[in-house]
PDB file of N, CA and C in Angstrom:
ATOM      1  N   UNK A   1     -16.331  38.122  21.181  1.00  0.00           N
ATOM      2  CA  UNK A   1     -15.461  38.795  22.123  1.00  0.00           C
ATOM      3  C   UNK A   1     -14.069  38.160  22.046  1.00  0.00           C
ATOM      4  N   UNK A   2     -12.907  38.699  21.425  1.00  0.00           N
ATOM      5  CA  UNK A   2     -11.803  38.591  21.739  1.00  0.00           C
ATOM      6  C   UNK A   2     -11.235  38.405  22.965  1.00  0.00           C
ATOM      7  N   UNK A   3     -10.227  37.358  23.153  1.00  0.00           N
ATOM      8  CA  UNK A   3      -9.029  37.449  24.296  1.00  0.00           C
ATOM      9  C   UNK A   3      -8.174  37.780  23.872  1.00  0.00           C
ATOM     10  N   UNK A   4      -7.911  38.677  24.642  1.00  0.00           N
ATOM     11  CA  UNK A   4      -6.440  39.080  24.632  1.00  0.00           C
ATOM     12  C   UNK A   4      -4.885  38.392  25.539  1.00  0.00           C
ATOM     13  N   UNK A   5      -4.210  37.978  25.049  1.00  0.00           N
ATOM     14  CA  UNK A   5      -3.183  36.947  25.807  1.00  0.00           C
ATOM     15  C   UNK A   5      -1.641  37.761  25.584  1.00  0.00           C
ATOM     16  N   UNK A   6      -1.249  38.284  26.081  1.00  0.00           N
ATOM     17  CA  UNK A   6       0.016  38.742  26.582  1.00  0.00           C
ATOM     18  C   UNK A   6       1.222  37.621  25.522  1.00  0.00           C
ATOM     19  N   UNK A   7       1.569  38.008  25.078  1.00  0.00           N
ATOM     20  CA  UNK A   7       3.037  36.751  24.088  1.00  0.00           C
ATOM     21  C   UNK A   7       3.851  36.330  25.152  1.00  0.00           C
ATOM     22  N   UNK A   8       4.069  36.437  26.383  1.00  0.00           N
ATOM     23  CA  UNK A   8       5.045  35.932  26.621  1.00  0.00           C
ATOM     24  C   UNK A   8       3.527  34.659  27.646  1.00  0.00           C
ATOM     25  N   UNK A   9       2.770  34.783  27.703  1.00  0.00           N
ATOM     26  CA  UNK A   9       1.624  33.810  28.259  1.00  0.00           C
ATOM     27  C   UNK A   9       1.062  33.117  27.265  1.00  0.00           C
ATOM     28  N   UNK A  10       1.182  33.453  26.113  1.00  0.00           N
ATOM     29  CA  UNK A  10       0.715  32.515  24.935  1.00  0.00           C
ATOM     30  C   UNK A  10       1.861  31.699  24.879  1.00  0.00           C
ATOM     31  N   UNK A  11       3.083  31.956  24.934  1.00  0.00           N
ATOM     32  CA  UNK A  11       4.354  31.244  24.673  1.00  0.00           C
ATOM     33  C   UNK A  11       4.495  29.658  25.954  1.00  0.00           C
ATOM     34  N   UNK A  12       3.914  30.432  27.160  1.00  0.00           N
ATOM     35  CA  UNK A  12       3.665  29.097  27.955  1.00  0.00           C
ATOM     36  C   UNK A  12       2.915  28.402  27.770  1.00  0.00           C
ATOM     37  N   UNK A  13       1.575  29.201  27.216  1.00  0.00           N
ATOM     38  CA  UNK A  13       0.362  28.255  27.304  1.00  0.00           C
ATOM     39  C   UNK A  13       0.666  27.399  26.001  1.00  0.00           C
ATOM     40  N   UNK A  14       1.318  27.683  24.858  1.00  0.00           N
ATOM     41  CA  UNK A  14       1.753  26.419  23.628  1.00  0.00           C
ATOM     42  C   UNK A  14       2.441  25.470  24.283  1.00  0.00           C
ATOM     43  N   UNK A  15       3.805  26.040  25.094  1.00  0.00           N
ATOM     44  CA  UNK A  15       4.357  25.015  25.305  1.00  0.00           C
ATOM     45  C   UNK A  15       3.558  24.072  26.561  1.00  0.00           C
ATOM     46  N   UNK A  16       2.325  24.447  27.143  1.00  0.00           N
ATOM     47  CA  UNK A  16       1.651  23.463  27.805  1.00  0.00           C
ATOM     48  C   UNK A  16       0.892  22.293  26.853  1.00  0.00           C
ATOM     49  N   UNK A  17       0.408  22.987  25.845  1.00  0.00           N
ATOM     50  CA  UNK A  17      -0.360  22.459  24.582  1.00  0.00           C
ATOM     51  C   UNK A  17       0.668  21.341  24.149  1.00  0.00           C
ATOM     52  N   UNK A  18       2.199  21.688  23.789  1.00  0.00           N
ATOM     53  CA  UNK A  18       2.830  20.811  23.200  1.00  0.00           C
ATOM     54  C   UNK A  18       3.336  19.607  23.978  1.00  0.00           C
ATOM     55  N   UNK A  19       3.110  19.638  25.425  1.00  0.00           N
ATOM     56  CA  UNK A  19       3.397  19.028  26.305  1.00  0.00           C
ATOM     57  C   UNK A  19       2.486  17.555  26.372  1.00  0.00           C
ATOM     58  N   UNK A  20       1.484  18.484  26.618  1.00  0.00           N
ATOM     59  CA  UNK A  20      -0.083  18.245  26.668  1.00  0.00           C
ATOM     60  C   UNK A  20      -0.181  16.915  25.207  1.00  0.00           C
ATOM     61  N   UNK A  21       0.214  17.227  24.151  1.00  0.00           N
ATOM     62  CA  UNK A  21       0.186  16.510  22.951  1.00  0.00           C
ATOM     63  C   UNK A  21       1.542  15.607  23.240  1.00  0.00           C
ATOM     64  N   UNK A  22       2.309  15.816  23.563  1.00  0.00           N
ATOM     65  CA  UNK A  22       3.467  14.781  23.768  1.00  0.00           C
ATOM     66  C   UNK A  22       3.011  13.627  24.511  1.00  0.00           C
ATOM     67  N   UNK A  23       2.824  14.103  25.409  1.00  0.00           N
ATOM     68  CA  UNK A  23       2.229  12.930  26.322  1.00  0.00           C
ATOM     69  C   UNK A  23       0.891  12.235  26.092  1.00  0.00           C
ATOM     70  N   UNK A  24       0.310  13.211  25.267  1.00  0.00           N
ATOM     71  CA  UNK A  24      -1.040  12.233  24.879  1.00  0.00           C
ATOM     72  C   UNK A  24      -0.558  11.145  24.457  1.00  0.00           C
ATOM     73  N   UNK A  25       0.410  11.700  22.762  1.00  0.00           N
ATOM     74  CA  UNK A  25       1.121  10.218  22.282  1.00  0.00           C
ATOM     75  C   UNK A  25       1.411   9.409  22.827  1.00  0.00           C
ATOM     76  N   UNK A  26       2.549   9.584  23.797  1.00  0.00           N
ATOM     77  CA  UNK A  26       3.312   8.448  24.319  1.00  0.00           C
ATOM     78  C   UNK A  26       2.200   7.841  25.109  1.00  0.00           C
ATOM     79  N   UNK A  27       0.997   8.212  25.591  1.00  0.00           N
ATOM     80  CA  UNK A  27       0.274   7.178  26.384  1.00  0.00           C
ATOM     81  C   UNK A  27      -0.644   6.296  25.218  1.00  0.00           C
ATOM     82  N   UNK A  28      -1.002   6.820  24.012  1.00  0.00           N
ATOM     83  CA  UNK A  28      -1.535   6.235  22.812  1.00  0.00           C
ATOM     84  C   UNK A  28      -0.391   5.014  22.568  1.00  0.00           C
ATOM     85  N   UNK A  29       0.722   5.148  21.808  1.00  0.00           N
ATOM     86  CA  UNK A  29       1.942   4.897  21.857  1.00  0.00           C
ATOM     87  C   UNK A  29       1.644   3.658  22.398  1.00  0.00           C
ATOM     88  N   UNK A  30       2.014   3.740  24.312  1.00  0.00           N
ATOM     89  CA  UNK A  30       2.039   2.695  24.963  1.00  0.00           C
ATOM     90  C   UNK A  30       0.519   1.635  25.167  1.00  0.00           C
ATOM     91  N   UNK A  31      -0.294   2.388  24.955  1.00  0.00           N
ATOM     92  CA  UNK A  31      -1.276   1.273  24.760  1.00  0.00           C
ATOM     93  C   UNK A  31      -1.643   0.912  24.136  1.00  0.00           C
ATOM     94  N   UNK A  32      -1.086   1.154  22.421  1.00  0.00           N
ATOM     95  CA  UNK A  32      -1.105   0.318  21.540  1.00  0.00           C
ATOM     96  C   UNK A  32       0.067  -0.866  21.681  1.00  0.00           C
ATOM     97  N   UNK A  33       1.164  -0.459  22.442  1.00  0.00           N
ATOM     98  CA  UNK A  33       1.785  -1.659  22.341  1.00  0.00           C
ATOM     99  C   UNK A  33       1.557  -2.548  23.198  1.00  0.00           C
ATOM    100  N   UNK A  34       0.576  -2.576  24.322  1.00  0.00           N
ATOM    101  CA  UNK A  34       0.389  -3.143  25.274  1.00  0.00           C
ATOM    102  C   UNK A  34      -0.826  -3.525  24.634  1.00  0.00           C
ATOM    103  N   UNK A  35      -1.639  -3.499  23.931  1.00  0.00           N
ATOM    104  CA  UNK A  35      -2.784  -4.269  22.890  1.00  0.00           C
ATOM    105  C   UNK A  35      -1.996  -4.915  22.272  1.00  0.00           C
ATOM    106  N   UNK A  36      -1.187  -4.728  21.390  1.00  0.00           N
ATOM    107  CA  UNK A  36      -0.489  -5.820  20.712  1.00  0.00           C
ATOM    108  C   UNK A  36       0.191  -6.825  21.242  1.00  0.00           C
ATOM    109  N   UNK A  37       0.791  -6.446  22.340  1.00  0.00           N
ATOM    110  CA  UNK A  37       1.177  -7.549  23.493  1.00  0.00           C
ATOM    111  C   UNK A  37       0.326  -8.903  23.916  1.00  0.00           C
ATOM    112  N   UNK A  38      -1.082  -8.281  24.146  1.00  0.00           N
ATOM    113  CA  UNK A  38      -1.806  -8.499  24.754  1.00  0.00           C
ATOM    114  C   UNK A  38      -2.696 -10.304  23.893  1.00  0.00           C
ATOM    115  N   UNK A  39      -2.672  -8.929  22.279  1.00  0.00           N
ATOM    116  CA  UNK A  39      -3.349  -9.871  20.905  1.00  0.00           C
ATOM    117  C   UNK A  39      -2.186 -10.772  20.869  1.00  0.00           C
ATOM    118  N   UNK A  40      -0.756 -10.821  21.322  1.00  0.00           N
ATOM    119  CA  UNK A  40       0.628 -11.449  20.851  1.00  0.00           C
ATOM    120  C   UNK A  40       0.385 -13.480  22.158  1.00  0.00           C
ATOM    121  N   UNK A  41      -0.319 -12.769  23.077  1.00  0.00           N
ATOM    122  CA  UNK A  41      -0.363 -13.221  24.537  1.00  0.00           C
ATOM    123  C   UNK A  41      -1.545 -14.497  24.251  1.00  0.00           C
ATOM    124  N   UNK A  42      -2.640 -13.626  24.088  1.00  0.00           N
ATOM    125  CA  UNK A  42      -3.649 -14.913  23.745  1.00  0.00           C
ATOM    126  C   UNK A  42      -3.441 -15.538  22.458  1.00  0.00           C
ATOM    127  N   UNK A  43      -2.914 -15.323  21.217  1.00  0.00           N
ATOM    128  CA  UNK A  43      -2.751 -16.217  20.433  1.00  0.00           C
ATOM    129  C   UNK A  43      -2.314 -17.471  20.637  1.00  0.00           C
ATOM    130  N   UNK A  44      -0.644 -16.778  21.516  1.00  0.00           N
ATOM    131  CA  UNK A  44      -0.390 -17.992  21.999  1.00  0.00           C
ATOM    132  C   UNK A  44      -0.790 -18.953  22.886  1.00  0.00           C
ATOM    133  N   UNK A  45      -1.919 -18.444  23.821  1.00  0.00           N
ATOM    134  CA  UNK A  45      -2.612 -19.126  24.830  1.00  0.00           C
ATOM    135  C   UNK A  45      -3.253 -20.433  24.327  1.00  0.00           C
ATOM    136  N   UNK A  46      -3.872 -19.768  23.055  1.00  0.00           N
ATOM    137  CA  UNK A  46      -5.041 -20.651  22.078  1.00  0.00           C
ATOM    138  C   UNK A  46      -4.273 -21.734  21.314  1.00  0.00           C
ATOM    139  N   UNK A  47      -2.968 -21.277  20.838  1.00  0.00           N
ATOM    140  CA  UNK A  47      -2.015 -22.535  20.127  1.00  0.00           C
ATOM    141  C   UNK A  47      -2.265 -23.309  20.859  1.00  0.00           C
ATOM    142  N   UNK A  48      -2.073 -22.897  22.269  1.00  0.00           N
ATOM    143  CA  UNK A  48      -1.226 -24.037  23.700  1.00  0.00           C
ATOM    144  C   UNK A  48      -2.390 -24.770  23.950  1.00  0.00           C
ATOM    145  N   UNK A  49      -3.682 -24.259  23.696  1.00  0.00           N
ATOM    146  CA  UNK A  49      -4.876 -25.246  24.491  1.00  0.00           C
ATOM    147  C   UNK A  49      -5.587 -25.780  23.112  1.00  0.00           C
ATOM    148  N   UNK A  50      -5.204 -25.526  22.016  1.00  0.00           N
ATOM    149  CA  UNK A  50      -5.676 -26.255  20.662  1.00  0.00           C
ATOM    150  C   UNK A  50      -4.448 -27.516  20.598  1.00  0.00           C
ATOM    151  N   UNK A  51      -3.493 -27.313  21.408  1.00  0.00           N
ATOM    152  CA  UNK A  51      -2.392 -28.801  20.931  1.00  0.00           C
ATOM    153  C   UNK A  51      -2.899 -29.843  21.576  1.00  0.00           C
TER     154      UNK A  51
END
């Protein structure tokens, strides 16, 4: 069974999609850099309690 979607309602519903994907990134994005932070954080913890 086909849907049928009107073009000017497909045109919102992408740009929800592209939205939708923007922001996925930037939250991927930010919590990869906040893991790397994180791996950046205890390394140095471990220098400090191995001296």
């Amino acid at each position: 069974m086909a849907l049928i979607v009107p073009n000017e309602q497909k045109k919102i519903l992408l740009t929800y999609l592209w939205k939708i994907e923007k922001n996925r990134n930037f939250i991927l994005q930010s919590y990869a850099q906040v893991e790397k932070n994180i791996i950046k954080v205890l390394e140095e913890i471990n220098v400090e309690i191995s001296e």
